[in-house]
PDB file of N, CA and C in Angstrom:
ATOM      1  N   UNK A   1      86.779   3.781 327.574  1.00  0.00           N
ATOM      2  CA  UNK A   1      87.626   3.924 328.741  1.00  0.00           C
ATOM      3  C   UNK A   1      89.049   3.486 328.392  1.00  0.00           C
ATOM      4  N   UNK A   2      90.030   3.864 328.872  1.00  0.00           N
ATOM      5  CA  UNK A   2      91.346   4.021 328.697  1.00  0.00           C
ATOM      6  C   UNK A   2      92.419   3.717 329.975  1.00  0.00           C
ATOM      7  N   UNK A   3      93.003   3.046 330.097  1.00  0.00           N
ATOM      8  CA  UNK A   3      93.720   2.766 331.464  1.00  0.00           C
ATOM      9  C   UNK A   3      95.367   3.168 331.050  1.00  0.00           C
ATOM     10  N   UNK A   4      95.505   4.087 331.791  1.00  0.00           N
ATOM     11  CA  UNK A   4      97.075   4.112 331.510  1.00  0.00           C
ATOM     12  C   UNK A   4      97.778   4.399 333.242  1.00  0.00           C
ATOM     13  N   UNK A   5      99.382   4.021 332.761  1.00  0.00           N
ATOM     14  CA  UNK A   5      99.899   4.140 334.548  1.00  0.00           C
ATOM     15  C   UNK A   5     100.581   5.441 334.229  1.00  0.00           C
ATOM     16  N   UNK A   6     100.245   5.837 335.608  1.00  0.00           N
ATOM     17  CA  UNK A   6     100.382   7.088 336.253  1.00  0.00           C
ATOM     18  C   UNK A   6     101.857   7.536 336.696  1.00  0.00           C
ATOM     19  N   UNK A   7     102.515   8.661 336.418  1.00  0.00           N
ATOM     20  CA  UNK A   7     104.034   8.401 335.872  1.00  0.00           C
ATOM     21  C   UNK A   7     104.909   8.681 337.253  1.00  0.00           C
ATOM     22  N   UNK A   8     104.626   8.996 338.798  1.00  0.00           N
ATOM     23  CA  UNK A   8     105.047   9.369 339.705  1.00  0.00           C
ATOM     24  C   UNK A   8     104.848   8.105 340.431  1.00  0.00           C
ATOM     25  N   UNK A   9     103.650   7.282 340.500  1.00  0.00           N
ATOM     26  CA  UNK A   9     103.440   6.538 341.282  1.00  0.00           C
ATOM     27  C   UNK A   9     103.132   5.035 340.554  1.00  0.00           C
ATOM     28  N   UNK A  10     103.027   4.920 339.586  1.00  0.00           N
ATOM     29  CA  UNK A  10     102.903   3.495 339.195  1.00  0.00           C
ATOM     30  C   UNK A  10     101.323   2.991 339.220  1.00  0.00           C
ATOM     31  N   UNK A  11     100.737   3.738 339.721  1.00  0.00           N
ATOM     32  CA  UNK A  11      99.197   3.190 339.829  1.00  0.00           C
ATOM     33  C   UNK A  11      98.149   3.607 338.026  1.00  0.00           C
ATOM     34  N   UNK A  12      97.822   2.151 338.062  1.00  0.00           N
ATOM     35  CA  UNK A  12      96.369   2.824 336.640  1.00  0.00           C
ATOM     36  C   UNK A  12      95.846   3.357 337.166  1.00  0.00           C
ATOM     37  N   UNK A  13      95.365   4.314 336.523  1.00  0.00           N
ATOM     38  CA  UNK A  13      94.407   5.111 336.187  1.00  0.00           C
ATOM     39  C   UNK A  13      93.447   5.086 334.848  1.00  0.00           C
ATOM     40  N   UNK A  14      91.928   5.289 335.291  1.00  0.00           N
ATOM     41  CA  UNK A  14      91.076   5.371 334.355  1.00  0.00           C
ATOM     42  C   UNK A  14      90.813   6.976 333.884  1.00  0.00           C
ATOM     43  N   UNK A  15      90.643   6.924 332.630  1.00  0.00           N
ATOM     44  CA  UNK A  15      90.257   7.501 332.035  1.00  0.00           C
ATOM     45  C   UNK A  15      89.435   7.554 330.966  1.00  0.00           C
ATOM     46  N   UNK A  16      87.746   8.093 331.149  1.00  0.00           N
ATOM     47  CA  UNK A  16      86.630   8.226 330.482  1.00  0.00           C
ATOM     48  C   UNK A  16      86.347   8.671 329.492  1.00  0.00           C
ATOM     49  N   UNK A  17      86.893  10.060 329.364  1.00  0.00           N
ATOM     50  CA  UNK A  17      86.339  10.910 327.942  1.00  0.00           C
ATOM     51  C   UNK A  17      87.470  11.777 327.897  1.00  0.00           C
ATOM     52  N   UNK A  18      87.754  12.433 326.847  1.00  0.00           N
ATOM     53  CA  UNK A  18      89.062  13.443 326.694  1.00  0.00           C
ATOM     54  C   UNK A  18      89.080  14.287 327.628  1.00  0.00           C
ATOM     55  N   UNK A  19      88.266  14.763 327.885  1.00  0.00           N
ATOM     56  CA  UNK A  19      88.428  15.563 329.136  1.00  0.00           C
ATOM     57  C   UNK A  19      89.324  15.438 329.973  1.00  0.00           C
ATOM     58  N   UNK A  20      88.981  14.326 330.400  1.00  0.00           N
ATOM     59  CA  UNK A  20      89.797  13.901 331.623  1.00  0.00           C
ATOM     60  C   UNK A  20      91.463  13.951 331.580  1.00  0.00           C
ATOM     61  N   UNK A  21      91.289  13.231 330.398  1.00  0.00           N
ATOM     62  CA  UNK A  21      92.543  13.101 329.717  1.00  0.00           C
ATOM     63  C   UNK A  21      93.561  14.551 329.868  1.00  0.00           C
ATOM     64  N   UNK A  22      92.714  15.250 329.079  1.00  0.00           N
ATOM     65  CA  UNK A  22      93.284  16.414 328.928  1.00  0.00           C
ATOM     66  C   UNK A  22      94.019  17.305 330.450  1.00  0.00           C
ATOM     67  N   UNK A  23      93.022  16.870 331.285  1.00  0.00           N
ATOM     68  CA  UNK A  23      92.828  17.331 332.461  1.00  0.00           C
ATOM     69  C   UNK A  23      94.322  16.842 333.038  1.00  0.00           C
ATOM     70  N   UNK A  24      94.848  15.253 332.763  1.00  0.00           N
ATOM     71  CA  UNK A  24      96.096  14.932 333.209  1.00  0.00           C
ATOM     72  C   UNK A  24      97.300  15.178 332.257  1.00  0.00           C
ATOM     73  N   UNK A  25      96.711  15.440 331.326  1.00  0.00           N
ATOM     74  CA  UNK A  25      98.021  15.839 330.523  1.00  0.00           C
ATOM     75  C   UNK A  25      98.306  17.624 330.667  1.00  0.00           C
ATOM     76  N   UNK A  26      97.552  18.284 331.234  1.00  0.00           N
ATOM     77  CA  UNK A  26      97.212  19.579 330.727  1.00  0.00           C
ATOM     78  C   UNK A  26      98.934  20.192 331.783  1.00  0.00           C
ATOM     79  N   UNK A  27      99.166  19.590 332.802  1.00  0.00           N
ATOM     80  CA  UNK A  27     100.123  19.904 334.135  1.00  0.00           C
ATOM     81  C   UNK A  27     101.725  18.755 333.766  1.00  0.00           C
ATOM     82  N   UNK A  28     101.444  18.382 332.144  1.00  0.00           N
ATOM     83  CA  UNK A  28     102.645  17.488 332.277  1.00  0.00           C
ATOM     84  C   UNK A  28     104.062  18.239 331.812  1.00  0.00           C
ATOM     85  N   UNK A  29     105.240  18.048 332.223  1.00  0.00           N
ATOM     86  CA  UNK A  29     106.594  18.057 331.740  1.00  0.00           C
ATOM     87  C   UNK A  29     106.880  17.426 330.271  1.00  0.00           C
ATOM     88  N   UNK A  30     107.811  17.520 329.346  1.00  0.00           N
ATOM     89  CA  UNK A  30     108.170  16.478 328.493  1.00  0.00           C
ATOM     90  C   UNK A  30     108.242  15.517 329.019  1.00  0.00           C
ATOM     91  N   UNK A  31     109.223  14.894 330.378  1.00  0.00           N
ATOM     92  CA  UNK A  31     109.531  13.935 330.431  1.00  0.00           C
ATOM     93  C   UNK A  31     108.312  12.880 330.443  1.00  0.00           C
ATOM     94  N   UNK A  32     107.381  13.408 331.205  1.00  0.00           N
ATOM     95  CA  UNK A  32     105.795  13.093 331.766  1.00  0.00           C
ATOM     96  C   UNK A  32     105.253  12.929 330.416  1.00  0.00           C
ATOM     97  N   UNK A  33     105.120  13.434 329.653  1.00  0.00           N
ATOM     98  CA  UNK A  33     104.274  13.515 328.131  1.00  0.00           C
ATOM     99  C   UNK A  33     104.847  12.254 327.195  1.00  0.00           C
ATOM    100  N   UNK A  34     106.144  12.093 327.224  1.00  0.00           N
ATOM    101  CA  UNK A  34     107.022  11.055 326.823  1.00  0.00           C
ATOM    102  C   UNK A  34     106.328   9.621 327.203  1.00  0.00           C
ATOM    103  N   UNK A  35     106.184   9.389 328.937  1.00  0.00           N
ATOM    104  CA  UNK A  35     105.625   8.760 329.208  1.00  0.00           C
ATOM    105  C   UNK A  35     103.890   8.634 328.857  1.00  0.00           C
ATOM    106  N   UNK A  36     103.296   9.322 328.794  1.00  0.00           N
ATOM    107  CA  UNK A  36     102.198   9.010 328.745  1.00  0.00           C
ATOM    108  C   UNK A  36     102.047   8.740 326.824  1.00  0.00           C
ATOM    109  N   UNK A  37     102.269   9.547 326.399  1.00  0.00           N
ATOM    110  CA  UNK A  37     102.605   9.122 325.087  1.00  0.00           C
ATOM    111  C   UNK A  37     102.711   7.778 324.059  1.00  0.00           C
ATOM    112  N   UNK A  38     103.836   6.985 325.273  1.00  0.00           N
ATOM    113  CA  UNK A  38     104.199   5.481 324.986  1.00  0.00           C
ATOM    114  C   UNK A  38     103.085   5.215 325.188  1.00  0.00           C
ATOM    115  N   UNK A  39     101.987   5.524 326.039  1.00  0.00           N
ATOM    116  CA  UNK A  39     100.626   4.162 326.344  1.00  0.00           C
ATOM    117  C   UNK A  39      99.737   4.636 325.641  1.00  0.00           C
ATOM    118  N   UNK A  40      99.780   5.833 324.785  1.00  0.00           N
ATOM    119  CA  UNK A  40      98.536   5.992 323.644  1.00  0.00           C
ATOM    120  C   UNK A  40      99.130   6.144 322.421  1.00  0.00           C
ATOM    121  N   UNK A  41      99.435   4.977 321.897  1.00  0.00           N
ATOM    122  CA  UNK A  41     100.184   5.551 320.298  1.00  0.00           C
ATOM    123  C   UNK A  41      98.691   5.741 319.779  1.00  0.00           C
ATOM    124  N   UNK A  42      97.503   5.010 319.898  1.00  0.00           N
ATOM    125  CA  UNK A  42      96.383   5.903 319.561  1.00  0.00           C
ATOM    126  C   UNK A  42      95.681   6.905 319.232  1.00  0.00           C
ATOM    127  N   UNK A  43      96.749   7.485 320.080  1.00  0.00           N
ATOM    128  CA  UNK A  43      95.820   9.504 320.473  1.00  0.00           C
ATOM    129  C   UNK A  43      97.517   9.833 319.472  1.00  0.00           C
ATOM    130  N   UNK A  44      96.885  10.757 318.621  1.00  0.00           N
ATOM    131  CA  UNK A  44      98.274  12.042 318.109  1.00  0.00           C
ATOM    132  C   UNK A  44      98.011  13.002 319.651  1.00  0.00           C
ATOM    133  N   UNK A  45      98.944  13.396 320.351  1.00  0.00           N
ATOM    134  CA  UNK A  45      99.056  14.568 321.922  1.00  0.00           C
ATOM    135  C   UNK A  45      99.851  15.640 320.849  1.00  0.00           C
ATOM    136  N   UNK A  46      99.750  16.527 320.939  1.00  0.00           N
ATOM    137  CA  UNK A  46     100.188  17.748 320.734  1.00  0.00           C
ATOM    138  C   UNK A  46     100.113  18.945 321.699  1.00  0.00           C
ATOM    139  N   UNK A  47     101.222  19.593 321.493  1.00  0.00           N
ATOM    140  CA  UNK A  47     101.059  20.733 322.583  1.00  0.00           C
ATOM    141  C   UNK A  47     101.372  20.508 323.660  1.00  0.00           C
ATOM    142  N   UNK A  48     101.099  21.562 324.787  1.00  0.00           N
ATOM    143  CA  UNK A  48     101.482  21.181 326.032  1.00  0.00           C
ATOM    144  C   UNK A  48     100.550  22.496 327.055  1.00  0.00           C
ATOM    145  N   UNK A  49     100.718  22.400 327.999  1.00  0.00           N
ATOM    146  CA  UNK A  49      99.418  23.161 328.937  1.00  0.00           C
ATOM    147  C   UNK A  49      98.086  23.179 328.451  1.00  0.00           C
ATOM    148  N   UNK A  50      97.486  24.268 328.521  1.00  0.00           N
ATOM    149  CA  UNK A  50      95.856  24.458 327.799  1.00  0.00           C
ATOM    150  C   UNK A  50      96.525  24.605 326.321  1.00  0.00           C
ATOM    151  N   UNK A  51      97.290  24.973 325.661  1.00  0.00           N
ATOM    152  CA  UNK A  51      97.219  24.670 324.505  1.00  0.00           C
ATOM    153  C   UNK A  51      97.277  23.121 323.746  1.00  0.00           C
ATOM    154  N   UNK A  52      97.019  22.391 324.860  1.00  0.00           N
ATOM    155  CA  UNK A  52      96.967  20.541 324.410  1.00  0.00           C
ATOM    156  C   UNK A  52      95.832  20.502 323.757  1.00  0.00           C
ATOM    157  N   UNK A  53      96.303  19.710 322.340  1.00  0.00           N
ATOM    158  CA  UNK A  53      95.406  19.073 321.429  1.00  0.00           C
ATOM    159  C   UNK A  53      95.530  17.256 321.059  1.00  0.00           C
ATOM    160  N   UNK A  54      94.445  16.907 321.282  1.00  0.00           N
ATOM    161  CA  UNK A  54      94.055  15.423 321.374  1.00  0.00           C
ATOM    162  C   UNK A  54      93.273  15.345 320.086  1.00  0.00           C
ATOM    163  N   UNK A  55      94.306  14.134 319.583  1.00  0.00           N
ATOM    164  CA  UNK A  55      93.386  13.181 318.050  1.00  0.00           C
ATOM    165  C   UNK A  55      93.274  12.260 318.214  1.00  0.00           C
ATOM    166  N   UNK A  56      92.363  11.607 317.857  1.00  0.00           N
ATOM    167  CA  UNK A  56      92.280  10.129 317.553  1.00  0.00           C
ATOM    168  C   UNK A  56      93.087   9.644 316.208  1.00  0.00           C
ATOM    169  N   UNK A  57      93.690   9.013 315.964  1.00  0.00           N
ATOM    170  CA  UNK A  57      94.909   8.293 315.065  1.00  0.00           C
ATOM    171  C   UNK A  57      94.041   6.970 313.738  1.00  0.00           C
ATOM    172  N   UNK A  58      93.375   7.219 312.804  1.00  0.00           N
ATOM    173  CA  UNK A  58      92.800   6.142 312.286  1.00  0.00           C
ATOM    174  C   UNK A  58      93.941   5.430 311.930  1.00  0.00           C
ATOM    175  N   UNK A  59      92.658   4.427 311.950  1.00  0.00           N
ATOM    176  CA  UNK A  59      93.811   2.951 311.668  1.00  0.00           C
ATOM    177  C   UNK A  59      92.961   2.719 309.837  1.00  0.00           C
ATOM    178  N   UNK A  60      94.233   2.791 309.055  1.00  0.00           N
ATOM    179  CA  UNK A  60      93.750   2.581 307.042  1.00  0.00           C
ATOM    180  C   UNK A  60      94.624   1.338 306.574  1.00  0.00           C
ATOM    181  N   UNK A  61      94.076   0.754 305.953  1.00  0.00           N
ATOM    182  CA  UNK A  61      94.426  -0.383 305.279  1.00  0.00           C
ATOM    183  C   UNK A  61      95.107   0.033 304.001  1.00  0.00           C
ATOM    184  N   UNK A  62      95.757  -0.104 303.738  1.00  0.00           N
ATOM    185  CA  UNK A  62      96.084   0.332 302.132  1.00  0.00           C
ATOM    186  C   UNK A  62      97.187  -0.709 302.350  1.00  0.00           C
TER     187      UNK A  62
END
């Protein structure tokens, strides 16, 4: 689960599985993507509408 704030209103929001995710990113602006962005340096976001692609970001020791 994933909590990030919600960029119109200030409220967290949960988020479960990519799906969902996708589901709120799928209707975003740059400016909106910018924001959500900052709260997952985790996820690589790419794209924008249904062409949004979600990674997970490993973390390597070297």
């Amino acid at each position: 689960m994933i909590e990030i704030i919600e960029f119109k209103t200030g409220e967290k929001i949960e988020v479960n599985t990519p799906k969902d995710l996708k589901e709120i990113l799928k209707y975003c602006n740059p400016s909106m993507m910018r924001h959500y962005k900052a709260q997952l340096p985790m996820l690589d976001i790419k794209g924008f509408g249904e062409a949004i692609e979600i990674k997970r970001i490993g973390i390597t020791n070297e």
